[in-house]
Protein backbone atom coordinates (compact mmCIF):
# COMPACT_ATOMS: atom_id res chain seq x y z
CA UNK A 1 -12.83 0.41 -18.49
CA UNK A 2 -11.17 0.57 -14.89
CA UNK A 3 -9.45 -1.92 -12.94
CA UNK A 4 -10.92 -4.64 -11.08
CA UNK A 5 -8.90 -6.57 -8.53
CA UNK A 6 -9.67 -9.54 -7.70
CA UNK A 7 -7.24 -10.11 -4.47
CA UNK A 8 -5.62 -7.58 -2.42
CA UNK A 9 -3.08 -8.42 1.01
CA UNK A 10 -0.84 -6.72 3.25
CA UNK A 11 1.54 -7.17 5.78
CA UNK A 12 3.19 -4.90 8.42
CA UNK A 13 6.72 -5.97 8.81
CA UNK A 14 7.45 -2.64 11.53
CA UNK A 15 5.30 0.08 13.38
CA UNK A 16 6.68 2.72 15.99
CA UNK A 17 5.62 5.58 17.14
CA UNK A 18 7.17 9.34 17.39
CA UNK A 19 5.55 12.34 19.34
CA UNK A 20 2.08 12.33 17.23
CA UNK A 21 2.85 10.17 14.42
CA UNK A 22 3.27 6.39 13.85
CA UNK A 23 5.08 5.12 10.99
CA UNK A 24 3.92 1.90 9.67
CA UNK A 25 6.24 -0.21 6.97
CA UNK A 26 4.91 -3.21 4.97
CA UNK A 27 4.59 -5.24 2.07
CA UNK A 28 2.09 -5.35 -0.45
CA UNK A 29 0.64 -7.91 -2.65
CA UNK A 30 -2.64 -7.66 -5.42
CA UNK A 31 -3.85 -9.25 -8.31
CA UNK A 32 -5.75 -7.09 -10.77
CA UNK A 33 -7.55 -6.94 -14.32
CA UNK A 34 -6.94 -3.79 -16.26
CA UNK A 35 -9.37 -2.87 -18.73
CA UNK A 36 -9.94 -5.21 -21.61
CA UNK A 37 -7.03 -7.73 -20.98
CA UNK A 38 -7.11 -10.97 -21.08
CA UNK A 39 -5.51 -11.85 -18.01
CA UNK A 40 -4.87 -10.50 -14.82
CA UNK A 41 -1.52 -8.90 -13.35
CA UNK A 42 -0.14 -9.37 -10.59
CA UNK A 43 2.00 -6.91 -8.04
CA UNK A 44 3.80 -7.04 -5.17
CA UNK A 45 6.06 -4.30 -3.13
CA UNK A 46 6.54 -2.20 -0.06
CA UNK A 47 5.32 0.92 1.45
CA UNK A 48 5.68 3.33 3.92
CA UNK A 49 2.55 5.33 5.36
CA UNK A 50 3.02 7.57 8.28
CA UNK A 51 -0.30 8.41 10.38
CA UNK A 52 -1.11 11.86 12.37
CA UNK A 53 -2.59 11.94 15.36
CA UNK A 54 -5.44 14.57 15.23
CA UNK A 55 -6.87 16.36 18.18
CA UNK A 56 -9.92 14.34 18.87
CA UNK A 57 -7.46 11.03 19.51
CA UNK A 58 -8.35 9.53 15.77
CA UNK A 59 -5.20 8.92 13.59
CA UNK A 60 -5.11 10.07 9.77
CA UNK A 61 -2.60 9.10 6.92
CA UNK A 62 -0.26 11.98 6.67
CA UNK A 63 1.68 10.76 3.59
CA UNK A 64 2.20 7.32 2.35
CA UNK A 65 4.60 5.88 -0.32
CA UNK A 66 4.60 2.01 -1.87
CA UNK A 67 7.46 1.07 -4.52
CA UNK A 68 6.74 -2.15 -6.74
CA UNK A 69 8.55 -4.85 -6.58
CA UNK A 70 8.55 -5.55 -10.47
CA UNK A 71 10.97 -4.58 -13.21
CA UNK A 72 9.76 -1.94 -15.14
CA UNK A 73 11.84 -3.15 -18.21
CA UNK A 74 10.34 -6.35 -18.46
């Protein structure tokens, strides 16, 4: 039946930029219900999205890349 979050944040911790691109690095943080269960989860992480410059000035995500913060094992 989907997901449905119910909060969503982020932070950027460091931005720079390099010829065309800008790379942006963060942290992550969302609360979300999954289907049928009875209670939400919750995730946190990091990321990494780097943005193109195109040729009318605007800026587009060229790739991006988050890693979770929680233990798959558990």
């Amino acid at each position: 039946r989907g997901i449905q979050f119910h909060s969503f944040s982020s932070n950027i911790t460091d931005l720079w930029q390099c010829g065309d691109e800008i790379v942006e690095i963060g942290t992550y943080a969302f609360s979300a219900s999954v289907g049928e269960s009875p209670s939400p989860i919750a995730d946190t992480g990091n990321y990494v999205t780097v943005w193109q410059e195109q040729n009318d000035g605007s800026f587009k995500v060229k790739v991006t890349m988050w890693n979770t913060s929680l233990n798959p094992s558990e």
